[in-house]
Structures are given as C-alpha cells and as structure tokens.
N, C-alpha and C. Protein backbone atom coordinates (compact mmCIF):
# COMPACT_ATOMS: atom_id res chain seq x y z
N UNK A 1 107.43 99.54 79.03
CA UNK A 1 107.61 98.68 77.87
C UNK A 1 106.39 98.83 76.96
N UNK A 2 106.83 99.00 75.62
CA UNK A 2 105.23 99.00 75.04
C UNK A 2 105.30 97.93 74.30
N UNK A 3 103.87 97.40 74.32
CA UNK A 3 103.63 96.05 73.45
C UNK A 3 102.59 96.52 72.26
N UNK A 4 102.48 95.64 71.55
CA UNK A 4 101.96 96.26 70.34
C UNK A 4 100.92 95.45 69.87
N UNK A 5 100.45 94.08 70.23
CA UNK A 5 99.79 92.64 70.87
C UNK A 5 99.68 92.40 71.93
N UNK A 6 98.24 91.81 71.90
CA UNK A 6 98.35 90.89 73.85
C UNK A 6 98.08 89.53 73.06
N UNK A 7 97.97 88.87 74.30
CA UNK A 7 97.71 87.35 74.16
C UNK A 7 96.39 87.57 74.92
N UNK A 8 95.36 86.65 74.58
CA UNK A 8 93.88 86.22 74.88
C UNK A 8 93.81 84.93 75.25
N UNK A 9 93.41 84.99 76.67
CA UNK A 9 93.02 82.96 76.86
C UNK A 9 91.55 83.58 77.78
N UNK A 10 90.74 82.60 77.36
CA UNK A 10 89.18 82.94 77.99
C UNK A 10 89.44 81.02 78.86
N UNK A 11 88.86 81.07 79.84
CA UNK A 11 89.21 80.37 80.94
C UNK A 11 87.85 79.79 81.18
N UNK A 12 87.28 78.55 81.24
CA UNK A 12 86.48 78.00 81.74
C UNK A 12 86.25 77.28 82.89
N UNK A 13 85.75 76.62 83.84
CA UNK A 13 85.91 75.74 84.76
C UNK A 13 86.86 74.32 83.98
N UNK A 14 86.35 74.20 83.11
CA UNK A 14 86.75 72.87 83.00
C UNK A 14 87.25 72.48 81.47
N UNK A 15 87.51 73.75 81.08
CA UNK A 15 88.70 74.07 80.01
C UNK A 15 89.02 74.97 79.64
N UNK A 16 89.92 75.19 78.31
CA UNK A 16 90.74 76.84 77.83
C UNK A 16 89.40 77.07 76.69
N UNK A 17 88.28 78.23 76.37
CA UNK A 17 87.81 78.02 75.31
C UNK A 17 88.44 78.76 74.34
N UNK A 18 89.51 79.27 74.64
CA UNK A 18 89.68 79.92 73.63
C UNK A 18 91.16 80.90 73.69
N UNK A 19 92.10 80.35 73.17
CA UNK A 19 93.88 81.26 73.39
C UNK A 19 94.07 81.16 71.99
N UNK A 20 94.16 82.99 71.98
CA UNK A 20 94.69 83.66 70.95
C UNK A 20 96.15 84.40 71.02
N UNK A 21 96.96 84.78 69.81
CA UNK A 21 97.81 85.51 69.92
C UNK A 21 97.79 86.81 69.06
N UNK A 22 98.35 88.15 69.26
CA UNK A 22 98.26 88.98 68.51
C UNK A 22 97.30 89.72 68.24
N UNK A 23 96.40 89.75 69.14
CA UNK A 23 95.30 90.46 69.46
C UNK A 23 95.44 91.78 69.73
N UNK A 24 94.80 93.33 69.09
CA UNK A 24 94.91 94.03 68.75
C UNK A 24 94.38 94.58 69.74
N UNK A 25 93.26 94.48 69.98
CA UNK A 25 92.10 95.18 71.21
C UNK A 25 91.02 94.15 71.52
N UNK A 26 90.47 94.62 72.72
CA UNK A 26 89.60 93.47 73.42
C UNK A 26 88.29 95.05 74.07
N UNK A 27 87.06 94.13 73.99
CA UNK A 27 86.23 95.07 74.76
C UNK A 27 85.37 93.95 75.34
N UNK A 28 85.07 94.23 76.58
CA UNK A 28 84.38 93.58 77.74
C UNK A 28 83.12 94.40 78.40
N UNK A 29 82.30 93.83 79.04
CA UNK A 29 81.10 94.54 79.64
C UNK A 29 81.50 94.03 81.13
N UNK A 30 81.35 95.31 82.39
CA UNK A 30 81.46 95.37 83.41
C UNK A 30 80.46 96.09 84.17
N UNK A 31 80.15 96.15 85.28
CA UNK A 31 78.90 96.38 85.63
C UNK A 31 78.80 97.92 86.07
N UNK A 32 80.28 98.55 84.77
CA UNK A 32 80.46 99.39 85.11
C UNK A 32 80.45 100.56 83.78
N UNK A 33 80.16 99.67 82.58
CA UNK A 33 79.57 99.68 81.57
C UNK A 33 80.76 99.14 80.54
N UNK A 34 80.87 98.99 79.28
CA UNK A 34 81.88 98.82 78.87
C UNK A 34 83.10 99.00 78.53
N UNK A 35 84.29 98.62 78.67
CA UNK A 35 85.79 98.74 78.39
C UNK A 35 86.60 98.47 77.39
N UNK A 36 87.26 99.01 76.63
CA UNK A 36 88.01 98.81 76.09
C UNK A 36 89.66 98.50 76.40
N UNK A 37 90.23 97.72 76.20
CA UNK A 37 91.35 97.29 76.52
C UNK A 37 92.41 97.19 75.21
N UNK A 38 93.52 97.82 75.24
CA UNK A 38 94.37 98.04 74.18
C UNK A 38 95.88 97.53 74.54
N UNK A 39 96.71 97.13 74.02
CA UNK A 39 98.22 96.52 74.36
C UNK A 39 98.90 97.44 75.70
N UNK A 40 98.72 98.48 75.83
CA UNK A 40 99.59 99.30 76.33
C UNK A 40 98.61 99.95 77.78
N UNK A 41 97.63 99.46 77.68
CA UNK A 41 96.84 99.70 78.95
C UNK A 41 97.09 98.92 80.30
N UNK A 42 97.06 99.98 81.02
CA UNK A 42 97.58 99.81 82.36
C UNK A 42 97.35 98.26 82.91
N UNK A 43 97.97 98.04 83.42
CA UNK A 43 97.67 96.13 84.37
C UNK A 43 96.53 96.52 85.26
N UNK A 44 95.71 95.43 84.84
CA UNK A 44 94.42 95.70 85.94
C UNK A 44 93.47 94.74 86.29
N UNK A 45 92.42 94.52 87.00
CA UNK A 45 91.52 93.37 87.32
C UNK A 45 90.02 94.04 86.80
N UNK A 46 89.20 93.68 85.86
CA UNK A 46 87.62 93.60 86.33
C UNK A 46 86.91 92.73 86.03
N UNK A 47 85.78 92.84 87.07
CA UNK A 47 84.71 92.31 87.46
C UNK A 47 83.67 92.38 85.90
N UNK A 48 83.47 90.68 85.12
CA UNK A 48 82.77 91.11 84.18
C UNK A 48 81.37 91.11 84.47
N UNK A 49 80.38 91.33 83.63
CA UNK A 49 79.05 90.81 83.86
C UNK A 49 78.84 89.99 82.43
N UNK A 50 77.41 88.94 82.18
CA UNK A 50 77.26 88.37 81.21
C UNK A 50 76.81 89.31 80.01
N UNK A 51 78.08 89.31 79.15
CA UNK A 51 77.44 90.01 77.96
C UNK A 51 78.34 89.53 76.73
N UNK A 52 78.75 90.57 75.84
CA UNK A 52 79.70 90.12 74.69
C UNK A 52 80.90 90.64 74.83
N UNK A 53 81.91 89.48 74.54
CA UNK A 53 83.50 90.04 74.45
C UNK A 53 83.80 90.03 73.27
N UNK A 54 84.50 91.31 72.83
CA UNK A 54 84.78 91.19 71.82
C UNK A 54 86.13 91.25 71.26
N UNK A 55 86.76 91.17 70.13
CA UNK A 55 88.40 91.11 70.76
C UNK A 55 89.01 90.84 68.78
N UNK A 56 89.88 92.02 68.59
CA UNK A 56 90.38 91.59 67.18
C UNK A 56 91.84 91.44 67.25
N UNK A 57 91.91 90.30 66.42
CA UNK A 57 93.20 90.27 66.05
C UNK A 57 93.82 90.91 64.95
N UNK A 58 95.35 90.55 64.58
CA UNK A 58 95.97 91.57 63.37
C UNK A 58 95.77 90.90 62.10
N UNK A 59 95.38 91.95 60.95
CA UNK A 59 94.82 91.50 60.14
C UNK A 59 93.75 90.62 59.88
N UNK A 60 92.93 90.52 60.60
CA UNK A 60 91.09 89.45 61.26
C UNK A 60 90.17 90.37 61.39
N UNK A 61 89.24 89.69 61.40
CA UNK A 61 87.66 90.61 61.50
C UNK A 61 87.60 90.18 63.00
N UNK A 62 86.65 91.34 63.88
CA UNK A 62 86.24 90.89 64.72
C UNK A 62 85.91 89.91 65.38
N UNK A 63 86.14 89.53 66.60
CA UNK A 63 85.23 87.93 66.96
C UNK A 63 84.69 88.27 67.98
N UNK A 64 83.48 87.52 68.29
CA UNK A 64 82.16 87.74 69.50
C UNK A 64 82.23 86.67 70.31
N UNK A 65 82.16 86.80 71.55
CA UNK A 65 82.07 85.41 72.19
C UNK A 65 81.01 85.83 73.16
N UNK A 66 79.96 85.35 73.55
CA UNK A 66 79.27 85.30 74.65
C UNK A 66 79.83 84.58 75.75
N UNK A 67 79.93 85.97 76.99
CA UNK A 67 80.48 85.03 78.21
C UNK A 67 79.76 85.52 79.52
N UNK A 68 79.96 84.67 80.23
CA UNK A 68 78.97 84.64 81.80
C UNK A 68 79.62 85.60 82.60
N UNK A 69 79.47 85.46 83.81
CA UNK A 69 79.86 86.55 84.75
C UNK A 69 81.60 85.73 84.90
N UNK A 70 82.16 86.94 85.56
CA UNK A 70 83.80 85.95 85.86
C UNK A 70 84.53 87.55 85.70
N UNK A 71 85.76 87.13 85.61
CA UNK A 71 86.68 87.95 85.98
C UNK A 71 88.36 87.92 85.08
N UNK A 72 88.36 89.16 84.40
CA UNK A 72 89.73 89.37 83.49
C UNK A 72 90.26 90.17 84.20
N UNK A 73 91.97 89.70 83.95
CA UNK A 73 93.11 90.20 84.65
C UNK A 73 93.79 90.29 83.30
N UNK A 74 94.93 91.32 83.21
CA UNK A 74 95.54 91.95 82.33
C UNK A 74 96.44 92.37 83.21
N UNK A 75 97.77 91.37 82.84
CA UNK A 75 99.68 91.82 83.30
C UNK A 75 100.02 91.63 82.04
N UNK A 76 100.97 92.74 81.49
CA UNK A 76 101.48 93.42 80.51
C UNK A 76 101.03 92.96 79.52
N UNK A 77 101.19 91.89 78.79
CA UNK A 77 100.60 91.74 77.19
C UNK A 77 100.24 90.60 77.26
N UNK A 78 99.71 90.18 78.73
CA UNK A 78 98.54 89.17 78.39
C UNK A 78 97.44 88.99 79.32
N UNK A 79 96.37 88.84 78.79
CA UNK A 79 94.94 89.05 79.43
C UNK A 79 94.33 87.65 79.29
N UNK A 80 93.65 87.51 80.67
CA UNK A 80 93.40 86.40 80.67
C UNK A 80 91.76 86.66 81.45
N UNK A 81 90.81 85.94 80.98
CA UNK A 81 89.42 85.79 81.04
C UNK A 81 88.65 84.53 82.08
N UNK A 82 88.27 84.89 83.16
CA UNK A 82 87.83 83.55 83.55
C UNK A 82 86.51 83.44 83.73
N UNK A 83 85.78 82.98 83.34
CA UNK A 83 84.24 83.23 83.51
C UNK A 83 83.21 81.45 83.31
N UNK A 84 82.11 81.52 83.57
CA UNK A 84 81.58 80.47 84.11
C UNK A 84 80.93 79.61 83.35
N UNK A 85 80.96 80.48 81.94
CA UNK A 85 80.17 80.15 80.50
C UNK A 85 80.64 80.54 79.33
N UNK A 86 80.95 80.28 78.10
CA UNK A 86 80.82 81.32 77.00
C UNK A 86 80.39 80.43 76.04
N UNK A 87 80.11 80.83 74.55
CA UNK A 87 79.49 80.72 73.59
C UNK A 87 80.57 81.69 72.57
N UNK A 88 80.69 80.87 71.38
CA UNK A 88 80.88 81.20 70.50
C UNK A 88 81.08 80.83 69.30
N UNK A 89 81.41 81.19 67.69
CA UNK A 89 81.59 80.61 66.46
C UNK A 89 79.99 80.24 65.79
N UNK A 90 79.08 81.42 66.25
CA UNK A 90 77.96 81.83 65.48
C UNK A 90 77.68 83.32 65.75
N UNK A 91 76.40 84.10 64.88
CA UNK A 91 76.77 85.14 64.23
C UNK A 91 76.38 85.91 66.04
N UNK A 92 76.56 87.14 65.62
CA UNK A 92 76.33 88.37 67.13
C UNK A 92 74.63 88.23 67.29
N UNK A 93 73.73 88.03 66.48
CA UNK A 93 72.29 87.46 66.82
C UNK A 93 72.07 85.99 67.41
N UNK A 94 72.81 85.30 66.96
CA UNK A 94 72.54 84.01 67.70
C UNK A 94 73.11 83.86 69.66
N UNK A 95 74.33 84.66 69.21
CA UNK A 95 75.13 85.25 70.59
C UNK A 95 74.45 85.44 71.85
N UNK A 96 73.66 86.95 71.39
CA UNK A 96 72.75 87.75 72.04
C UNK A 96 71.84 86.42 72.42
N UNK A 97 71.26 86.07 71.29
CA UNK A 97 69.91 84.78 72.03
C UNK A 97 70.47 83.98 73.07
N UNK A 98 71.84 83.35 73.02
CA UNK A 98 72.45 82.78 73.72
C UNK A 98 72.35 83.29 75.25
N UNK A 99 72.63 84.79 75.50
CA UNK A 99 72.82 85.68 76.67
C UNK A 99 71.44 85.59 77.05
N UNK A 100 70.51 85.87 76.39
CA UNK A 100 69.35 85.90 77.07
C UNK A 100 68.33 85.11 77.69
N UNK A 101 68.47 83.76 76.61
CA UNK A 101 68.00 82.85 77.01
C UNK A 101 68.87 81.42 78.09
N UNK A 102 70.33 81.78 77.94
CA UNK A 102 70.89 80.99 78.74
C UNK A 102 71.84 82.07 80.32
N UNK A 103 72.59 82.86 79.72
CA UNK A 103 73.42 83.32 80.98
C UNK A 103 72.56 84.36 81.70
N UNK A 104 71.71 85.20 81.25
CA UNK A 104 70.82 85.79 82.16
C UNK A 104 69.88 85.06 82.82
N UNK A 105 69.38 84.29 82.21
CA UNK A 105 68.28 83.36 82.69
C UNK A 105 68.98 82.34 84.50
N UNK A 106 70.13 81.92 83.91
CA UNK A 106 70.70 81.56 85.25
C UNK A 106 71.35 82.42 86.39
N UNK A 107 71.44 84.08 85.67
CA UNK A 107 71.84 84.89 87.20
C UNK A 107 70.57 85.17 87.65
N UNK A 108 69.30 85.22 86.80
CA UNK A 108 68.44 85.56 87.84
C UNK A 108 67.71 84.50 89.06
N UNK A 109 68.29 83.25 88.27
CA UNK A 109 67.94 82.43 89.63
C UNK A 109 69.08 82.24 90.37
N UNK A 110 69.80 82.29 90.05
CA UNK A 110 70.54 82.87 91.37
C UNK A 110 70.38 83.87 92.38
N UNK A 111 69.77 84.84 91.68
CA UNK A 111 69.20 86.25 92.81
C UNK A 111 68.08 85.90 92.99
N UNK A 112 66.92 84.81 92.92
CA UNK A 112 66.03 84.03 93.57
C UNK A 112 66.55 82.88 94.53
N UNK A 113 67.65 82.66 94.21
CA UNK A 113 67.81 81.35 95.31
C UNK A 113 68.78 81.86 96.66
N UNK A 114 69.61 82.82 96.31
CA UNK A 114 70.39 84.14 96.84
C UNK A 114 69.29 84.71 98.14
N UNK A 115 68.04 85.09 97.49
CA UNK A 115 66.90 85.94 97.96
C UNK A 115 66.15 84.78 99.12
N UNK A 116 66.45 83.40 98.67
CA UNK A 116 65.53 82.54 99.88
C UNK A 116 66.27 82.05 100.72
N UNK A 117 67.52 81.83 100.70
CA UNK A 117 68.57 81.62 101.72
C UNK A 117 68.42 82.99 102.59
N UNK A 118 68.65 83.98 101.88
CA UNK A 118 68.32 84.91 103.23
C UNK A 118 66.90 85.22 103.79
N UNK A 119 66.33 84.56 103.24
CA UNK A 119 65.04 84.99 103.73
C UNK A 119 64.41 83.47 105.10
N UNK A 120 65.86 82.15 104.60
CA UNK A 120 65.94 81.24 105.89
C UNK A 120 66.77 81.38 106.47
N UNK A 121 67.60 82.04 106.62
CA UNK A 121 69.14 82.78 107.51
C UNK A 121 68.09 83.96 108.31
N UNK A 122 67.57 84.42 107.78
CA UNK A 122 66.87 85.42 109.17
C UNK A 122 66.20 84.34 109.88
N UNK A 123 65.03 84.03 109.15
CA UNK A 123 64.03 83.00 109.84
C UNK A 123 64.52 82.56 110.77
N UNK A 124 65.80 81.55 110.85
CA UNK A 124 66.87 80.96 111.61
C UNK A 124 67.31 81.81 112.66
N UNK A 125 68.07 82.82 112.50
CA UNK A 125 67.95 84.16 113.34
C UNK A 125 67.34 83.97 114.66
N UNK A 126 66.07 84.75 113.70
CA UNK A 126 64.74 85.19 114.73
C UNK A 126 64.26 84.08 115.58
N UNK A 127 64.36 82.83 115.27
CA UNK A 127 64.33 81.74 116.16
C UNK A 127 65.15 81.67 117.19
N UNK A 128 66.58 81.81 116.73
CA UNK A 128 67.77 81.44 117.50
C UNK A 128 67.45 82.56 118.76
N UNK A 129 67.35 83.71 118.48
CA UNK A 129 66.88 84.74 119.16
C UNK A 129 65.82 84.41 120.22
N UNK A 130 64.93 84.12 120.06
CA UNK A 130 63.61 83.82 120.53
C UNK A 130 64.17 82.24 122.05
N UNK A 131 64.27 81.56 121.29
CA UNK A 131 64.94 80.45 122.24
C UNK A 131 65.99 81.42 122.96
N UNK A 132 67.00 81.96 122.83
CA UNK A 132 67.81 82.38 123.49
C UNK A 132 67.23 83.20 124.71
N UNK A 133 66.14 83.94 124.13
CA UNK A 133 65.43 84.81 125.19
C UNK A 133 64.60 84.19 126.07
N UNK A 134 64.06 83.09 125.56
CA UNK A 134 63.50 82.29 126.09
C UNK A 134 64.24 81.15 127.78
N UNK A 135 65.21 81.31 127.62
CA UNK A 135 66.01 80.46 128.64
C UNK A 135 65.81 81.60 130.24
C-alpha cells in the first residue's frame, strides 16, 4: 500500500505533546546516527537518543522539537514517538540549549548513578561471597 502522509504523535509520560497529520517526512537521532523516515518506509522500531526531531508537514516549514531518550515505532502511516522529555515552539538555538543544558545533563547522571549501584552490587557481592566462604 503506498501512503503519501503519516500521522505524528510524540508521547510523553504524562501526556500527547504533540499529534500531527499529513506529515511529509520525519528525521530522528539514534545512537546509530541519524534517520530519515518517509510515508512508504518499511514498519520498524528505533531506539532514540536525546537530540532533535524533526518532521514536515504538507505545505509547512519545518518543525524542531527537542526530545529525550525513548523510542519510535512506525506501522504503515503512522509513527508514533515515546520519549521522556521534549521541548518545543522556540527557535533550533534555543532547542539545542535546551538538549544541553537539560536532557544531556540528566543522562549523564544517570550513567553516574547507573555507575554507583554497580559499584554497591559488587561491594554486596564480594561480601556475600566472603561470609559464604566464611561458614
């Protein structure tokens, strides 16, 4: 079947930010570098990372949304976005500041707080170990 439009819904925890119709093309950042997504492209799942989505509709200028890490699925002519943050309805500089100073800033403490749980999951371990040998 070919479609000639998708539909766009970006998905928040704790609302829709954003369902469009007639959307022309969509491009996303994956940690696999960026994608382009067009009406007629195959059904598929990826893994985003925090960066800019971008996505035009017919007859519209581009639109930018800053979004967090999360995950878009695309069945036939509609794509749907779920991610943990986004930002949007200011210019691609304010965006970017947005990414840097807010959604990067919180994955890297996550890969600090990520980094001390395992570093008390061994600890824990090597104890459990130790008593065990100990009996």
């Amino acid at each position: 079947m070919a479609y000639k439009v998708m539909s766009l819904k970006v998905l928040l925890p704790y609302k829709v930010f954003t369902d469009k119709v007639d959307v022309k093309r969509i491009v996303v950042e994956t940690n696999m570098g960026a994608y382009g997504i067009l009406p007629n492209r195959q059904d598929c799942v990826m893994v985003l990372e925090p960066g800019i989505l971008t996505y035009e509709i017919v007859e519209a200028e581009e639109v930018y949304i800053a979004v967090d890490a999360g995950i878009l699925v695309k069945t036939g002519s509609e794509v749907r976005v779920s991610v943990r943050n986004a930002s949007g309805g200011v210019s691609l500089d304010k965006l970017n500041e947005t990414l840097e100073k807010d959604f990067f800033k919180i994955n890297k403490q996550e890969e600090i707080d990520r980094s001390v749980l395992k570093e008390m999951e061994s600890s824990f371990i090597k104890r459990l170990v130790r008593y065990n040998h100990g009996k």
